[in-house]
PDB file of N, CA and C in Angstrom:
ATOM      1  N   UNK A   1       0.845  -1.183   0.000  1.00  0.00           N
ATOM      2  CA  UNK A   1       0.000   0.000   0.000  1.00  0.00           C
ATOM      3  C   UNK A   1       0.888   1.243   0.000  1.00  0.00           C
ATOM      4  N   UNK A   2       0.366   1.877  -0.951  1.00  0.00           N
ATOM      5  CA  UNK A   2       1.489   3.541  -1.115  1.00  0.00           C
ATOM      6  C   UNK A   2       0.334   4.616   0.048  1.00  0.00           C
ATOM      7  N   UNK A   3       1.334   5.091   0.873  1.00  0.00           N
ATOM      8  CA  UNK A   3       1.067   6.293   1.433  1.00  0.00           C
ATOM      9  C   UNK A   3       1.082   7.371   0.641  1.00  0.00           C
ATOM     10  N   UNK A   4      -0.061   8.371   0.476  1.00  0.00           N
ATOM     11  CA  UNK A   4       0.049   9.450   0.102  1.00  0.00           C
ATOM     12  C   UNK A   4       0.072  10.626   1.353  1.00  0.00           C
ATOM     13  N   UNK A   5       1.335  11.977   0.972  1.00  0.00           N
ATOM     14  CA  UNK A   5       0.781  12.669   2.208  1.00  0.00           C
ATOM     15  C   UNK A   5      -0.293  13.648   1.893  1.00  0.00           C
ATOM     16  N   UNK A   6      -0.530  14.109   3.233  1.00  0.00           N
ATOM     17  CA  UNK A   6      -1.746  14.938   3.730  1.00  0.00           C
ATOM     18  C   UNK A   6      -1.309  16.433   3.415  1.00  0.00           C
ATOM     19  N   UNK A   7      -1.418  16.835   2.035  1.00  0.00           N
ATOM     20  CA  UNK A   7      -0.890  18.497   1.990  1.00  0.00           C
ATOM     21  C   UNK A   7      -1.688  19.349   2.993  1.00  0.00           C
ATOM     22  N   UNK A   8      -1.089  20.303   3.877  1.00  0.00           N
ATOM     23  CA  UNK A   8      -2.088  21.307   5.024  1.00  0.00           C
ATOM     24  C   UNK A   8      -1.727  22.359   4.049  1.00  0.00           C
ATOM     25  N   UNK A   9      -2.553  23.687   4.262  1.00  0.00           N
ATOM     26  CA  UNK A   9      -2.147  24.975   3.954  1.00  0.00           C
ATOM     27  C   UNK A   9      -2.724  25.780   5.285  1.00  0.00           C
ATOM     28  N   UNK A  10      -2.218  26.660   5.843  1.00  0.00           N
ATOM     29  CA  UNK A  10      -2.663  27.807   6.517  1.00  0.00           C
ATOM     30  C   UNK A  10      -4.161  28.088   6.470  1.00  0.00           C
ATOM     31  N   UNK A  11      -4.601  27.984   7.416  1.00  0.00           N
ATOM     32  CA  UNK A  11      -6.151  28.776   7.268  1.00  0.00           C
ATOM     33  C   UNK A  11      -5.703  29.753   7.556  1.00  0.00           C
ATOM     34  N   UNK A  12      -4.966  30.726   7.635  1.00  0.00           N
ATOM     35  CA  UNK A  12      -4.575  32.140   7.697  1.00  0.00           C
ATOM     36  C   UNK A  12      -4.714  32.626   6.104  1.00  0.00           C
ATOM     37  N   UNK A  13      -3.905  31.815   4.889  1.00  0.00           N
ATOM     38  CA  UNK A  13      -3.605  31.914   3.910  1.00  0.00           C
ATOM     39  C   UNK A  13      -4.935  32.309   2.899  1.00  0.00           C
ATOM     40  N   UNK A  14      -5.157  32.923   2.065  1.00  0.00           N
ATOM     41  CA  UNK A  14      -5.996  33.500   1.563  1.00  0.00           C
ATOM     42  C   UNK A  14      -6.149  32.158   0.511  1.00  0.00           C
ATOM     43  N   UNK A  15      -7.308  32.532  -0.630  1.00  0.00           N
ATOM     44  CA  UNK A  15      -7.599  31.491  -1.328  1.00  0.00           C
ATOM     45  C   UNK A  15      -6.946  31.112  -2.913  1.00  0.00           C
ATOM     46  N   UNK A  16      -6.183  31.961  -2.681  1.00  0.00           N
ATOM     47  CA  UNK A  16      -4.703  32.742  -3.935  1.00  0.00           C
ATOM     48  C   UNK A  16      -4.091  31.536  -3.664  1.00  0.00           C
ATOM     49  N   UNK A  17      -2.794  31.311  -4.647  1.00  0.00           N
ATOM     50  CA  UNK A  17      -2.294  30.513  -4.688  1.00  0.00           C
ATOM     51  C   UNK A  17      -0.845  31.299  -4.603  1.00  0.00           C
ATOM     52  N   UNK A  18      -0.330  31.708  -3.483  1.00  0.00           N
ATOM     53  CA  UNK A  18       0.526  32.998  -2.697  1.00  0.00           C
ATOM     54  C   UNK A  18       1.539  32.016  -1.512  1.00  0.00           C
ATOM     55  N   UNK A  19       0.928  30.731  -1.429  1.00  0.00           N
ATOM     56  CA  UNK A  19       1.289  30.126  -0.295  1.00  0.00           C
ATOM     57  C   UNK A  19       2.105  29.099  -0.227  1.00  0.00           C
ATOM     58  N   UNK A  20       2.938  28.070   0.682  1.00  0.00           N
ATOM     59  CA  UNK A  20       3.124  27.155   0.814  1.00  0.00           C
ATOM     60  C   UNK A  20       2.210  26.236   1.228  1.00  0.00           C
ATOM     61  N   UNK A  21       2.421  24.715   0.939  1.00  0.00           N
ATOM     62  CA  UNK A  21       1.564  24.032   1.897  1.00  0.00           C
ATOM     63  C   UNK A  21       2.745  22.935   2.701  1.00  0.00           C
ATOM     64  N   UNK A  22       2.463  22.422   3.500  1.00  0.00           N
ATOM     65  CA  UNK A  22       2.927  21.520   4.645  1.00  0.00           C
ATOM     66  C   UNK A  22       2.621  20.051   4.312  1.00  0.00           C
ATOM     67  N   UNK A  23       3.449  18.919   4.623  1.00  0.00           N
ATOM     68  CA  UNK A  23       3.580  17.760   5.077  1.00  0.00           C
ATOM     69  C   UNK A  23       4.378  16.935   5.315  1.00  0.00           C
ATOM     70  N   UNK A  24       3.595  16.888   7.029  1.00  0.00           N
ATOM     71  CA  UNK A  24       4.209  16.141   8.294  1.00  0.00           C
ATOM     72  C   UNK A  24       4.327  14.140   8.015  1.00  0.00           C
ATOM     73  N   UNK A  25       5.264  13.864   7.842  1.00  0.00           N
ATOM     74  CA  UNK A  25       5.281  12.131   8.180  1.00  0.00           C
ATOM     75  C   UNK A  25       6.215  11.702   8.923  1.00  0.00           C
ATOM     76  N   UNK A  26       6.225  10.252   9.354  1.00  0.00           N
ATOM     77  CA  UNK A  26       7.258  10.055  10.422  1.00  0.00           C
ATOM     78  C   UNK A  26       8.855  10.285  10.234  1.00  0.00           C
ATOM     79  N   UNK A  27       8.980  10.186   8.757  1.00  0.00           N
ATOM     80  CA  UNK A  27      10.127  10.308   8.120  1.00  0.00           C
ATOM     81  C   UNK A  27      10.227  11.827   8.079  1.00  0.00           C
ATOM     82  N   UNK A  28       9.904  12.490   7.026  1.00  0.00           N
ATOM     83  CA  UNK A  28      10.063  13.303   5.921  1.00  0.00           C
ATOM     84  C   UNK A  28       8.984  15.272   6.792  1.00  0.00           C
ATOM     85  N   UNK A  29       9.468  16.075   6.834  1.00  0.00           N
ATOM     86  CA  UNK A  29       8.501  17.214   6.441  1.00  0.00           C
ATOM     87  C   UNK A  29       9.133  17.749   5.346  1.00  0.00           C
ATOM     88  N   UNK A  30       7.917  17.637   4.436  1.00  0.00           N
ATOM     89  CA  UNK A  30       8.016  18.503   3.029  1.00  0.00           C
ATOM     90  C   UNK A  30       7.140  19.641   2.716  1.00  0.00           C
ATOM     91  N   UNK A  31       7.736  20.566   1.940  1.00  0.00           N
ATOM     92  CA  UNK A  31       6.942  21.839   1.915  1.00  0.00           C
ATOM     93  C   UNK A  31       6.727  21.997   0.180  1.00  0.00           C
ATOM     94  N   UNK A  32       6.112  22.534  -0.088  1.00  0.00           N
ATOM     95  CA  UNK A  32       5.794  22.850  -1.976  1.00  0.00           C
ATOM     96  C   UNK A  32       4.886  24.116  -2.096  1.00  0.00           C
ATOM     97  N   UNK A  33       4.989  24.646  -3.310  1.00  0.00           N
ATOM     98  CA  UNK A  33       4.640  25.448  -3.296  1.00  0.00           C
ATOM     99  C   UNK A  33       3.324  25.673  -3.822  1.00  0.00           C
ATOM    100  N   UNK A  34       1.863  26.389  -3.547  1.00  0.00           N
ATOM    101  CA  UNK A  34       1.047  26.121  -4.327  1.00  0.00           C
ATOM    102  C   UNK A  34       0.688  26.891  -5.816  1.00  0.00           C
ATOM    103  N   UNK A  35       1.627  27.436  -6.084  1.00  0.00           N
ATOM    104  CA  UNK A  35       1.396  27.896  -7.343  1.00  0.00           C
ATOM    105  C   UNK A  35       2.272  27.075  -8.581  1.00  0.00           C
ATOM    106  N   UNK A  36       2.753  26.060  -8.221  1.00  0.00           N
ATOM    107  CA  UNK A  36       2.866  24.741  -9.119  1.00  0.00           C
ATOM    108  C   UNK A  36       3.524  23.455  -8.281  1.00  0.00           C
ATOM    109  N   UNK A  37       2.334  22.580  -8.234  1.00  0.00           N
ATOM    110  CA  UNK A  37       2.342  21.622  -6.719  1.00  0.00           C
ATOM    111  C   UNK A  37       2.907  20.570  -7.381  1.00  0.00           C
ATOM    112  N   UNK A  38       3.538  20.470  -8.569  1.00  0.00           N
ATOM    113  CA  UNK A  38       3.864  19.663  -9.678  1.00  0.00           C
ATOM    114  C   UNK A  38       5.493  20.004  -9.548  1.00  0.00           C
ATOM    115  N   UNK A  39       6.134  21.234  -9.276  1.00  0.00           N
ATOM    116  CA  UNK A  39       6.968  21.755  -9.560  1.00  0.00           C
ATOM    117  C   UNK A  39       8.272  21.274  -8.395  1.00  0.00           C
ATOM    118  N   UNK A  40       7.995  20.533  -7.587  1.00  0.00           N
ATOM    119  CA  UNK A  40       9.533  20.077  -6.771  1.00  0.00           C
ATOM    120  C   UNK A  40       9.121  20.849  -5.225  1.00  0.00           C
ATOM    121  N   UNK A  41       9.625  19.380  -4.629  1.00  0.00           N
ATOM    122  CA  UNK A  41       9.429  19.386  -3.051  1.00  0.00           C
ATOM    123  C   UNK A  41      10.429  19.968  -2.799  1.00  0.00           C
ATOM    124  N   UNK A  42      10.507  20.522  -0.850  1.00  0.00           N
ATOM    125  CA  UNK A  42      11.784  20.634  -0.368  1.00  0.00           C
ATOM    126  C   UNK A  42      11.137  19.441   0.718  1.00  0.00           C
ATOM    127  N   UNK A  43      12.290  18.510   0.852  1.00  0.00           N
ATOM    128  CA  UNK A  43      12.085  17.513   2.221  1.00  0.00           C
ATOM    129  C   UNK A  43      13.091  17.595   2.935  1.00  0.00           C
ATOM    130  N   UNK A  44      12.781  17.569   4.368  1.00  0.00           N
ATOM    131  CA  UNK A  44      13.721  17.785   5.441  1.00  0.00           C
ATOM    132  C   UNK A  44      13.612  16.543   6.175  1.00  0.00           C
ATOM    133  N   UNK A  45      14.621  15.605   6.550  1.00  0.00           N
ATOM    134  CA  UNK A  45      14.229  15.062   8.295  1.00  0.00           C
ATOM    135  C   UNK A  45      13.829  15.977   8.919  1.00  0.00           C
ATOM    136  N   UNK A  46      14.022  15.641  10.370  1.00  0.00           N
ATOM    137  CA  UNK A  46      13.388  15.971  11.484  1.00  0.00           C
ATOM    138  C   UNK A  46      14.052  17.498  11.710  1.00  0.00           C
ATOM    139  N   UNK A  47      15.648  17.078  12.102  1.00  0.00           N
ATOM    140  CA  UNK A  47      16.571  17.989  12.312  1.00  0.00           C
ATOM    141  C   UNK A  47      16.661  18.612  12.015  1.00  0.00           C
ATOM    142  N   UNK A  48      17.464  18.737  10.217  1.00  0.00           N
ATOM    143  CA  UNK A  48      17.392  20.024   9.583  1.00  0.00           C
ATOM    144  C   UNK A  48      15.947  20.808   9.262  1.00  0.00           C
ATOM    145  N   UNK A  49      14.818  19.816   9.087  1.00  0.00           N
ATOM    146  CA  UNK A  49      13.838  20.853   9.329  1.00  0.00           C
ATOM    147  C   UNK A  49      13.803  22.020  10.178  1.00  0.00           C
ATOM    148  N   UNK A  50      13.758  21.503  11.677  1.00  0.00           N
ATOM    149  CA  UNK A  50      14.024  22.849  12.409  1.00  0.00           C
ATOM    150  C   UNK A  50      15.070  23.806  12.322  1.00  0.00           C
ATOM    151  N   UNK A  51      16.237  23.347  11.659  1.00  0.00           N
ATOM    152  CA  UNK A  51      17.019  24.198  11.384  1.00  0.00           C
ATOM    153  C   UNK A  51      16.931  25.343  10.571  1.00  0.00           C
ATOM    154  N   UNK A  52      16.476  24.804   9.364  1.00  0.00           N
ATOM    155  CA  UNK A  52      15.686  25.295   8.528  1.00  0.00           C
ATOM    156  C   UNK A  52      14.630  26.112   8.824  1.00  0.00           C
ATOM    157  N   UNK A  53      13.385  26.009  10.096  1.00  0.00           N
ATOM    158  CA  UNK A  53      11.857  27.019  10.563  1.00  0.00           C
ATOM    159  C   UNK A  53      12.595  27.955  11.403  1.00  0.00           C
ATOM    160  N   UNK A  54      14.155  27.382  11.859  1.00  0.00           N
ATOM    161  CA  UNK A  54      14.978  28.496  13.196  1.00  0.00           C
ATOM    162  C   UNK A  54      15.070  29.672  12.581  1.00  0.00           C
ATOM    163  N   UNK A  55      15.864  29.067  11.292  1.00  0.00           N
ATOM    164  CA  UNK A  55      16.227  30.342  10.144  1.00  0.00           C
ATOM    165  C   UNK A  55      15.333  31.432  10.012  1.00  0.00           C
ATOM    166  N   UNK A  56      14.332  30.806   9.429  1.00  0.00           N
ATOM    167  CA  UNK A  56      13.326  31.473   8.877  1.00  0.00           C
ATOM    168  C   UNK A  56      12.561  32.759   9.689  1.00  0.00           C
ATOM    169  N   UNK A  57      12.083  31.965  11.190  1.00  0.00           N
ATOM    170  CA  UNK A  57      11.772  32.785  12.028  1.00  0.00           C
ATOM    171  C   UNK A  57      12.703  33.686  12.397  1.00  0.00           C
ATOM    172  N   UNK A  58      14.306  33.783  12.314  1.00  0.00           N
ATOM    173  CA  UNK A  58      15.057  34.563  12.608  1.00  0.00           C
ATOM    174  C   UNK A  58      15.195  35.655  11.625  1.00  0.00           C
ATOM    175  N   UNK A  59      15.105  35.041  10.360  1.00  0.00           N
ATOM    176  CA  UNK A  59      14.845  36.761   9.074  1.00  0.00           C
ATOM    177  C   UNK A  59      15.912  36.422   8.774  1.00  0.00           C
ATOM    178  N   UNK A  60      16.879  35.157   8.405  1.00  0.00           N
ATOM    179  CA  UNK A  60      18.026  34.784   8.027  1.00  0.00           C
ATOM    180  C   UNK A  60      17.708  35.212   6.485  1.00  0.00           C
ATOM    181  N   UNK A  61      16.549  34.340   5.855  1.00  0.00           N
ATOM    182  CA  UNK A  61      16.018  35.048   4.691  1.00  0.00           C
ATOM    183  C   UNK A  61      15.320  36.307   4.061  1.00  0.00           C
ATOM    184  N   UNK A  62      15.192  36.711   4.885  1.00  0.00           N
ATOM    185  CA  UNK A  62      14.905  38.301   4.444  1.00  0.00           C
ATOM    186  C   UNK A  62      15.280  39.235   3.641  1.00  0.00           C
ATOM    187  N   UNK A  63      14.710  39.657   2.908  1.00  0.00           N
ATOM    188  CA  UNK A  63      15.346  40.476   1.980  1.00  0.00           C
ATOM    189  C   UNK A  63      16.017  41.473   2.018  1.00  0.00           C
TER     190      UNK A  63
END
C-alpha cells in the first residue's frame, strides 16, 4: 500500500495561490509550493527541518 501525504495549507492563507503548503510524516517534512504543486518538493528530516523554521523565524532570509 502507497502512502500518500496529507498536503495542510494555513487557514490564515488566503484562497490565492501565494502560499506554501505543509507535510508532516514520520520520516520526511516537506513543503511545496502552491502555485505549481507539480513543480519540486523541499524535504527535510526531522533535524534540519528545524534548522531550517529556526532560520526562517530569525529573518536569516529576508530580503
Amino acid at each position: 500500500m502507497i502512502d500518500y501525504p496529507t498536503w495542510r495549507k494555513s487557514s490564515r492563507s488566503s484562497n490565492q495561490t501565494t502560499c506554501v503548503e505543509l507535510s508532516v510524516s514520520v520520516e520526511l517534512t516537506s513543503i511545496r509550493d502552491t502555485k505549481n504543486r507539480n513543480g519540486g518538493t523541499l524535504a527535510f528530516a526531522d533535524m534540519p527541518y528545524q534548522v531550517f523554521l529556526n532560520a526562517i523565524k530569525a529573518g536569516r532570509f529576508d530580503r
